[in-house]
PDB file of N, CA and C in Angstrom:
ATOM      1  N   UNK A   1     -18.785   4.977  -7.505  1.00  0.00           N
ATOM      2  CA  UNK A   1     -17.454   5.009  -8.058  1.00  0.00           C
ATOM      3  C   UNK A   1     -17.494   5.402  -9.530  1.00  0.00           C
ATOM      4  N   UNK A   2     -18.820   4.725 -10.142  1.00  0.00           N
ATOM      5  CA  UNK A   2     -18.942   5.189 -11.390  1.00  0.00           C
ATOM      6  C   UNK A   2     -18.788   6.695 -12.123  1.00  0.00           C
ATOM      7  N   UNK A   3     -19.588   7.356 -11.154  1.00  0.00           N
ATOM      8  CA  UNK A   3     -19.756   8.869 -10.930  1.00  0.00           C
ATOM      9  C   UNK A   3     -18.543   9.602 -10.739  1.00  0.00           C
ATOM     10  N   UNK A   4     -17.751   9.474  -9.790  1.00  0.00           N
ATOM     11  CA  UNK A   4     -16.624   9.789  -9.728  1.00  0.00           C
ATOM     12  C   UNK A   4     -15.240   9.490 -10.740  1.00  0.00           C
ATOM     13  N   UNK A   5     -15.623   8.476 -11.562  1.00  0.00           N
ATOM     14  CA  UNK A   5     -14.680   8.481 -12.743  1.00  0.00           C
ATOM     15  C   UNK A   5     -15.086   9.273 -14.065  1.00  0.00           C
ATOM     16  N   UNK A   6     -16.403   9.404 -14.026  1.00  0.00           N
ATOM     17  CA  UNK A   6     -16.987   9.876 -14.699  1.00  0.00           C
ATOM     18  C   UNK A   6     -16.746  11.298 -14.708  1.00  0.00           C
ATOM     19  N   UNK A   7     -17.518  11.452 -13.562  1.00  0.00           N
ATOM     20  CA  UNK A   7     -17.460  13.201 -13.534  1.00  0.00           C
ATOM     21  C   UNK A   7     -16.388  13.821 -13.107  1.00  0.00           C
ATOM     22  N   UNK A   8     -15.587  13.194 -12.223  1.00  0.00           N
ATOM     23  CA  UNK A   8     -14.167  14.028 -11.679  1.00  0.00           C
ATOM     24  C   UNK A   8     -14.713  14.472  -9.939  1.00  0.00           C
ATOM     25  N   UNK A   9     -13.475  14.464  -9.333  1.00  0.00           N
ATOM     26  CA  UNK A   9     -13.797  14.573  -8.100  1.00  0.00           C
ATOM     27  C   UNK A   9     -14.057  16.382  -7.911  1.00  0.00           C
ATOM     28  N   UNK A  10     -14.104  17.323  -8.742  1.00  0.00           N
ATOM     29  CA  UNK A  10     -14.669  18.647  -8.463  1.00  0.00           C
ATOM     30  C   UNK A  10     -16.074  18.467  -8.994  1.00  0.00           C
ATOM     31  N   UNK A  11     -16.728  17.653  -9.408  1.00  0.00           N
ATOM     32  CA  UNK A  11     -18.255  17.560  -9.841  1.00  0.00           C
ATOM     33  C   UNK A  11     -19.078  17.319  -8.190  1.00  0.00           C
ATOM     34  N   UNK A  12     -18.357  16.749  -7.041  1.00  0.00           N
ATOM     35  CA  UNK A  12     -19.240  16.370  -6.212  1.00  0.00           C
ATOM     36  C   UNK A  12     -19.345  18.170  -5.381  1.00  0.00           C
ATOM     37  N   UNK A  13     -18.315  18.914  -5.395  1.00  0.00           N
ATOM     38  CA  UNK A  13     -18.234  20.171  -4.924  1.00  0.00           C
ATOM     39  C   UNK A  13     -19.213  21.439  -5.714  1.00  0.00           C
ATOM     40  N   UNK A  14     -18.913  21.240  -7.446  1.00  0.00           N
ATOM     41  CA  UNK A  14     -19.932  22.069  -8.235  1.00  0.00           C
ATOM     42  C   UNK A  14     -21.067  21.758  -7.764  1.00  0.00           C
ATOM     43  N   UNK A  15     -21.845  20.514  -7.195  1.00  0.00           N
ATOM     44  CA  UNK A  15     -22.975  20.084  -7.266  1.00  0.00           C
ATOM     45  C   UNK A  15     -23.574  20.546  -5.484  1.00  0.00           C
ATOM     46  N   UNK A  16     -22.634  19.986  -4.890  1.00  0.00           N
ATOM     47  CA  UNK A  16     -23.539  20.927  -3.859  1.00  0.00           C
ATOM     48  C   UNK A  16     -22.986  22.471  -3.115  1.00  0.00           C
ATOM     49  N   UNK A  17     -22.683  23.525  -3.947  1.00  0.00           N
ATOM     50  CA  UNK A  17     -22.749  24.737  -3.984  1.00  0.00           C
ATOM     51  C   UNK A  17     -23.271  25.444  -5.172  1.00  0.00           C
ATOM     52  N   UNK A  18     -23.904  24.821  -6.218  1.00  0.00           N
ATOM     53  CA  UNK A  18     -24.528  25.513  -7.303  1.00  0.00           C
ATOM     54  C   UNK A  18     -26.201  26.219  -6.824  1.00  0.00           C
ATOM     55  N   UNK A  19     -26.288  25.446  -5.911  1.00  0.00           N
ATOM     56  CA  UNK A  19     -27.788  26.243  -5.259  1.00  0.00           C
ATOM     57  C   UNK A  19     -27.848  25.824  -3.914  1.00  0.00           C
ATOM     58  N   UNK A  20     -28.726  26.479  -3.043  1.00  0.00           N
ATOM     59  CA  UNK A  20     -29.282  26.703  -2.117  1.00  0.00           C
ATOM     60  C   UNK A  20     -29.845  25.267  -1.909  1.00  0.00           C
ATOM     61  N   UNK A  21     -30.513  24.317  -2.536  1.00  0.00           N
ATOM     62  CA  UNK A  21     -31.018  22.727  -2.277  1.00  0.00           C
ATOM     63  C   UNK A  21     -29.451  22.099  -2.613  1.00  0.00           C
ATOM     64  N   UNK A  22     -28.720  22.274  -3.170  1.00  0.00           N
ATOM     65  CA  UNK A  22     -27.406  21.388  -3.235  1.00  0.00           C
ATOM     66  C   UNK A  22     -26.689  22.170  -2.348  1.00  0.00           C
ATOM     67  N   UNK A  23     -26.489  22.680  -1.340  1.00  0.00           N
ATOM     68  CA  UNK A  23     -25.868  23.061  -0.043  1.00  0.00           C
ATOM     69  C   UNK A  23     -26.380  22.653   1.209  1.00  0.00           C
ATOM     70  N   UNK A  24     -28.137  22.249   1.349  1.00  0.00           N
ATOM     71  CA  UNK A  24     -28.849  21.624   1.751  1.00  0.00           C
ATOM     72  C   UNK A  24     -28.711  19.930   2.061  1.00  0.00           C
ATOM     73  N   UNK A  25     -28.392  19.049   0.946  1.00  0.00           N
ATOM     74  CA  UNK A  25     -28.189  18.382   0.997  1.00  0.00           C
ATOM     75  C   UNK A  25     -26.733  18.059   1.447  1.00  0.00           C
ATOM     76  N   UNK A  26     -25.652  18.686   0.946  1.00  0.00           N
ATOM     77  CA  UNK A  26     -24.129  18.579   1.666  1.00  0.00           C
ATOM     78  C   UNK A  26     -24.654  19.003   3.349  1.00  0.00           C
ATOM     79  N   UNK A  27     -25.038  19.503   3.667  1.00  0.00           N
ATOM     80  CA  UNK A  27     -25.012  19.738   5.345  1.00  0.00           C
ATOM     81  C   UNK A  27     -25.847  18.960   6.010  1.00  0.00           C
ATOM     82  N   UNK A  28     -27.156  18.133   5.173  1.00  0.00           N
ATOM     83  CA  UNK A  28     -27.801  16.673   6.180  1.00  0.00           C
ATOM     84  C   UNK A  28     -26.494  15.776   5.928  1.00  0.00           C
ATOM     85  N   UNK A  29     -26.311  15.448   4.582  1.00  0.00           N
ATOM     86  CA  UNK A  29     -25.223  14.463   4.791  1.00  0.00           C
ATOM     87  C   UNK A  29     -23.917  14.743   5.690  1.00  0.00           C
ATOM     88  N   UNK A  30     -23.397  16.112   5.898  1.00  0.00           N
ATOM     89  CA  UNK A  30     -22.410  16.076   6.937  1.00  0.00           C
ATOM     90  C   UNK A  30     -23.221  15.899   8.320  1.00  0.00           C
ATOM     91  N   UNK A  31     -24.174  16.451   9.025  1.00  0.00           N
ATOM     92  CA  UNK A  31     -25.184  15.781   9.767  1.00  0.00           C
ATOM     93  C   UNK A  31     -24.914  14.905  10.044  1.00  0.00           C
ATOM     94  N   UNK A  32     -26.415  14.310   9.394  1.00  0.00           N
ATOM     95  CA  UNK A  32     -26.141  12.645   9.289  1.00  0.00           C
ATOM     96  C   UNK A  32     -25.137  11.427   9.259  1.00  0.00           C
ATOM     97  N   UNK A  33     -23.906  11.926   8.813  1.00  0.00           N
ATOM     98  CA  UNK A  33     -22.857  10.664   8.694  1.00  0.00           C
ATOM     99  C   UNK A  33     -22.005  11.412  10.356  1.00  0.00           C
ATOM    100  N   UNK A  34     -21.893  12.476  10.977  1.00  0.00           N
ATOM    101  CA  UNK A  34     -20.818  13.025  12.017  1.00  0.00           C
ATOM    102  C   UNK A  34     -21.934  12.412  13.144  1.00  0.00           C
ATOM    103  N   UNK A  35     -23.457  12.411  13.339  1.00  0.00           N
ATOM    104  CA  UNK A  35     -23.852  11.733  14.082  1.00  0.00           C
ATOM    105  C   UNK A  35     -24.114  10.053  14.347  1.00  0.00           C
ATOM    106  N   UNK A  36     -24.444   9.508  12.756  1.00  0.00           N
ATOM    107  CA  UNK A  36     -24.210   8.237  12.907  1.00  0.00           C
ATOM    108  C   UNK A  36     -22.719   7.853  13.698  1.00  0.00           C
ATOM    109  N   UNK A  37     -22.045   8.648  12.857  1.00  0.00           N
ATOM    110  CA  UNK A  37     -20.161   7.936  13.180  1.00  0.00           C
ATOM    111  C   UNK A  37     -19.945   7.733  15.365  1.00  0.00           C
ATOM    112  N   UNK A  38     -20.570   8.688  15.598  1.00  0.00           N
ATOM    113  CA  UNK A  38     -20.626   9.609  16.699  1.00  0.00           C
ATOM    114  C   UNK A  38     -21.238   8.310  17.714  1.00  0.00           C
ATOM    115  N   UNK A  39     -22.172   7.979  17.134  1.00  0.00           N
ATOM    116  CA  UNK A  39     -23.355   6.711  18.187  1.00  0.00           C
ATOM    117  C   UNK A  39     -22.272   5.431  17.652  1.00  0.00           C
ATOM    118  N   UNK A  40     -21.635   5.504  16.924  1.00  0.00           N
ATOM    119  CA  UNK A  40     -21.111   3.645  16.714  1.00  0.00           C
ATOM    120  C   UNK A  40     -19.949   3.889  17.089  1.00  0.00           C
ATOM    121  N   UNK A  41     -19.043   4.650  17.746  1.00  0.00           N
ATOM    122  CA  UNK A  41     -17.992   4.540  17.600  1.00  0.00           C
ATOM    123  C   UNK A  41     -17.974   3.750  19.767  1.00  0.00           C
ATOM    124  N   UNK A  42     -18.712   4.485  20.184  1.00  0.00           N
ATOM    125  CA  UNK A  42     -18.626   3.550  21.779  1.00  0.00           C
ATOM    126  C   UNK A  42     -19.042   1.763  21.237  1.00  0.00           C
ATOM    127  N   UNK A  43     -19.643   1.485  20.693  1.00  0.00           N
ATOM    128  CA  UNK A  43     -20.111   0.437  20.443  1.00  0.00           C
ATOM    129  C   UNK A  43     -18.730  -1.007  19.699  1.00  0.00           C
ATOM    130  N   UNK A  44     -18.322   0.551  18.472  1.00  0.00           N
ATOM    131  CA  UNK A  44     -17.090  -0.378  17.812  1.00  0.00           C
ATOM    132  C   UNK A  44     -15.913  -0.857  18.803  1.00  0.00           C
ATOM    133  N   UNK A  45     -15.923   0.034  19.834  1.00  0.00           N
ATOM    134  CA  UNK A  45     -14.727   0.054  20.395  1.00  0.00           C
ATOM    135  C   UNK A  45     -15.060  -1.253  21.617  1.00  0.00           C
ATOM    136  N   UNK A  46     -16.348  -1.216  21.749  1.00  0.00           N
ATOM    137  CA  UNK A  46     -16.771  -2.947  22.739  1.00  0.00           C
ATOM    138  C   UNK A  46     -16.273  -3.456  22.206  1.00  0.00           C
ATOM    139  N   UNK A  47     -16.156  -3.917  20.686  1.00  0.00           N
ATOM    140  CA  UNK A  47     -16.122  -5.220  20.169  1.00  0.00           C
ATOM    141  C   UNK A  47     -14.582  -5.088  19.512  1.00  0.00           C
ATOM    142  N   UNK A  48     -13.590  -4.239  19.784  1.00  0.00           N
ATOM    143  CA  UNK A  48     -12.233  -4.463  19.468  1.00  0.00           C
ATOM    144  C   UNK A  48     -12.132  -3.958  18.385  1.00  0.00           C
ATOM    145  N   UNK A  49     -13.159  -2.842  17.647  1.00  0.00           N
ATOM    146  CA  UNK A  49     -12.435  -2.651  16.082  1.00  0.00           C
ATOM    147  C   UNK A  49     -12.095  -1.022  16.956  1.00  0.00           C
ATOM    148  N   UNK A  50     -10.893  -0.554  16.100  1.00  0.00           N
ATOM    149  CA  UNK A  50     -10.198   0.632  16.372  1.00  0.00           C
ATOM    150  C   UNK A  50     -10.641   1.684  15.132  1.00  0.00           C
ATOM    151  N   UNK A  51     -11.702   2.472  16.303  1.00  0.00           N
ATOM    152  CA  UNK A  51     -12.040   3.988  15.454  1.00  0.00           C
ATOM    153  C   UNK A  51     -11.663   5.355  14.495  1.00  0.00           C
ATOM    154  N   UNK A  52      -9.982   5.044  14.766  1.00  0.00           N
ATOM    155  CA  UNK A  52      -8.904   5.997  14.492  1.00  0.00           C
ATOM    156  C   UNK A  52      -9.009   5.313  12.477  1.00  0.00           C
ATOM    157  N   UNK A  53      -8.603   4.559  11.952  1.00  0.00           N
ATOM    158  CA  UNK A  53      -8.652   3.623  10.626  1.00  0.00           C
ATOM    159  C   UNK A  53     -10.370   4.429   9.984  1.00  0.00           C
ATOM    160  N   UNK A  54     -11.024   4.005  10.848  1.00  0.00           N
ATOM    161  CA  UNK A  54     -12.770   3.962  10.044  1.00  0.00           C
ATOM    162  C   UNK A  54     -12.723   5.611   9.889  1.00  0.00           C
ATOM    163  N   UNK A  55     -12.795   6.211  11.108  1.00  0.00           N
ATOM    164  CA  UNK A  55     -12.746   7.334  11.177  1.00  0.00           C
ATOM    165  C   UNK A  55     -12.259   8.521   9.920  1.00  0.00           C
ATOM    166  N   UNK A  56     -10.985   8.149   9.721  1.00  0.00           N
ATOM    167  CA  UNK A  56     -10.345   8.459   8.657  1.00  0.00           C
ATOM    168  C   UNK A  56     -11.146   8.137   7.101  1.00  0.00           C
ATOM    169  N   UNK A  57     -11.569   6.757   7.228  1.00  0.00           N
ATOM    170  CA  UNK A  57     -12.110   6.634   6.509  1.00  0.00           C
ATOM    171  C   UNK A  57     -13.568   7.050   5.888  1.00  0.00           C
ATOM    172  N   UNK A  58     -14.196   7.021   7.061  1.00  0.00           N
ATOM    173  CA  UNK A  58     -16.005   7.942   6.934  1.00  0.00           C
ATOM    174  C   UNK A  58     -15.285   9.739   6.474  1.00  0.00           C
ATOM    175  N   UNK A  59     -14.575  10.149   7.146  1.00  0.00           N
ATOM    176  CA  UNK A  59     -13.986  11.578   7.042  1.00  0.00           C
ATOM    177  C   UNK A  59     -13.821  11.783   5.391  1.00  0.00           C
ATOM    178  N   UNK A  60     -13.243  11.129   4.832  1.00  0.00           N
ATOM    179  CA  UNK A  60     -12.724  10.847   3.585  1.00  0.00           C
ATOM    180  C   UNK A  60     -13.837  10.448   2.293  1.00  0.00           C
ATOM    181  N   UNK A  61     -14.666   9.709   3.038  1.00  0.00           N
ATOM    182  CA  UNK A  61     -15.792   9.285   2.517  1.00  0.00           C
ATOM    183  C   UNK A  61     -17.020   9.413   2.409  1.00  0.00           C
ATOM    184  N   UNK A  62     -17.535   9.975   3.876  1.00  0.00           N
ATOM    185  CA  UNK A  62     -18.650   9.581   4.442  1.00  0.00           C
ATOM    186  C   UNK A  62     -19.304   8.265   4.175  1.00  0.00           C
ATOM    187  N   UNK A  63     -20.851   8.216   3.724  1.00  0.00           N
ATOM    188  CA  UNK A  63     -21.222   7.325   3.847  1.00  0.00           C
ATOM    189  C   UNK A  63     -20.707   5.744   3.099  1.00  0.00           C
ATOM    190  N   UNK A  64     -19.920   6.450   2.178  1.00  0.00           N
ATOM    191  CA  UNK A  64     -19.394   5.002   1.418  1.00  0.00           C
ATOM    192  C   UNK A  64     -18.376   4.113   2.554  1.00  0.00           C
ATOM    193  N   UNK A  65     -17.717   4.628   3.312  1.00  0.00           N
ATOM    194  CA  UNK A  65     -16.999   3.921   4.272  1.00  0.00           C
ATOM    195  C   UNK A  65     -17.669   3.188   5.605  1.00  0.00           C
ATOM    196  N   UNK A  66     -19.010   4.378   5.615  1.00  0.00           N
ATOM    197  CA  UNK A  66     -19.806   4.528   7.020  1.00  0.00           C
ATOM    198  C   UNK A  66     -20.464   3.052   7.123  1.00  0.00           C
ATOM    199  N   UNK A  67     -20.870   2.786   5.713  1.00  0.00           N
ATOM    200  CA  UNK A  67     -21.954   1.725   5.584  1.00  0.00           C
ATOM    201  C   UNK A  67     -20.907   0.124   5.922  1.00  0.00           C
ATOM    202  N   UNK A  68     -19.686   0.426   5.164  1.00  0.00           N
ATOM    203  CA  UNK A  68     -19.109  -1.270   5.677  1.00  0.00           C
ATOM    204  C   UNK A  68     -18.600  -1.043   7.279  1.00  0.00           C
ATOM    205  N   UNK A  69     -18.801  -0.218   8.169  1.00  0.00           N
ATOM    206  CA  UNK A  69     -18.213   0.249   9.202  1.00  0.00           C
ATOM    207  C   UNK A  69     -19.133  -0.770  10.007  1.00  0.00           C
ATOM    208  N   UNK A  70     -20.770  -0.339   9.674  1.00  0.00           N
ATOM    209  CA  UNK A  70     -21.354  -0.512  10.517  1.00  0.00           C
ATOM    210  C   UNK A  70     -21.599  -1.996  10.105  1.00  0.00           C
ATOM    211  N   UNK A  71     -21.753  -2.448   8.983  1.00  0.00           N
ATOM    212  CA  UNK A  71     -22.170  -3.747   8.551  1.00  0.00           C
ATOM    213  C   UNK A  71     -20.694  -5.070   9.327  1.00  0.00           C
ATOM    214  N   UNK A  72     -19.655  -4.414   9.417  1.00  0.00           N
ATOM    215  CA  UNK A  72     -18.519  -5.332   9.879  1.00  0.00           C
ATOM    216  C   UNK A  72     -18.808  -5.281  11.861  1.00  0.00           C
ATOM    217  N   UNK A  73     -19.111  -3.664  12.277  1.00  0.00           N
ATOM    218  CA  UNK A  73     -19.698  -3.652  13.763  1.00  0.00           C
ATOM    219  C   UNK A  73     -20.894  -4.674  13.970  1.00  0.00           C
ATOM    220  N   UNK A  74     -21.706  -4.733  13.283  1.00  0.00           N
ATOM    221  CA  UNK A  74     -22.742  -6.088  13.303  1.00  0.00           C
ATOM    222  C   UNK A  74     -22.382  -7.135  13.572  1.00  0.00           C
ATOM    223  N   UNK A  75     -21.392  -7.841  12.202  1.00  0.00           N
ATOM    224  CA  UNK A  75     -21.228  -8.955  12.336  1.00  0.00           C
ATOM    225  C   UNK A  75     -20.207  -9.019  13.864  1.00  0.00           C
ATOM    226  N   UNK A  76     -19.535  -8.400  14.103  1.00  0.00           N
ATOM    227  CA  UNK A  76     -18.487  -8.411  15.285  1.00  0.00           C
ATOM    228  C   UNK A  76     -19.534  -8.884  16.668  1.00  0.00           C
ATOM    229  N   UNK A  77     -20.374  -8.049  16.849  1.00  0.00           N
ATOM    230  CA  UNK A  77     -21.144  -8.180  18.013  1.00  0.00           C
ATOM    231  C   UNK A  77     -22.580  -9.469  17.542  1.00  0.00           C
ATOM    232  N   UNK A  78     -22.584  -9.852  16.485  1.00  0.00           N
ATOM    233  CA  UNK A  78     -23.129 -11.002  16.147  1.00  0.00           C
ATOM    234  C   UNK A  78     -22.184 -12.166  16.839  1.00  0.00           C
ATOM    235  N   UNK A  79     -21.243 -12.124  16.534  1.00  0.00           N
ATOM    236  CA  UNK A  79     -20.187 -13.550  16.631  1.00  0.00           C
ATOM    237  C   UNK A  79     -20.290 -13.646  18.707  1.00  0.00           C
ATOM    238  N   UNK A  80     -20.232 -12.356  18.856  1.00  0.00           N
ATOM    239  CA  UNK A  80     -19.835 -12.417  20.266  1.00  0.00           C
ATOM    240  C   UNK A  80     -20.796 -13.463  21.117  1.00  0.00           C
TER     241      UNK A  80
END
């Protein structure tokens, strides 16, 4: 959050299209967060949380949303 007040929300876009390794990294992280989202979302939906809310939210976010997604899917199927 720091970063983003800091730098402005066009610093996260300059940064990964200024080279060939910062375009690299934007496409594991779209990767990585469309397949994580992808494997938890049958799982969230066992335990009663509604995918449509998070969804929006990982979309918006990626991993900053992704991570309390899965940490609240835990505790859910913990309690059960």
């Amino acid at each position: 959050m720091q970063v983003l007040l800091a730098e402005g929300l066009m610093q996260f876009w300059f940064n990964h299209v200024a080279n060939l390794a910062g375009n690299q990294v934007w496409f594991d992280l779209l990767i990585a967060v469309s397949i994580s989202f992808y494997l938890i979302v049958p799982r969230a939906r066992a335990v009663g949380m509604k995918p449509l809310p998070w969804g929006i939210a990982v979309f918006a976010t990626a991993s900053v949303a992704l991570l309390p997604m899965v940490a609240r899917l835990l505790w859910l199927e913990k309690r059960r």
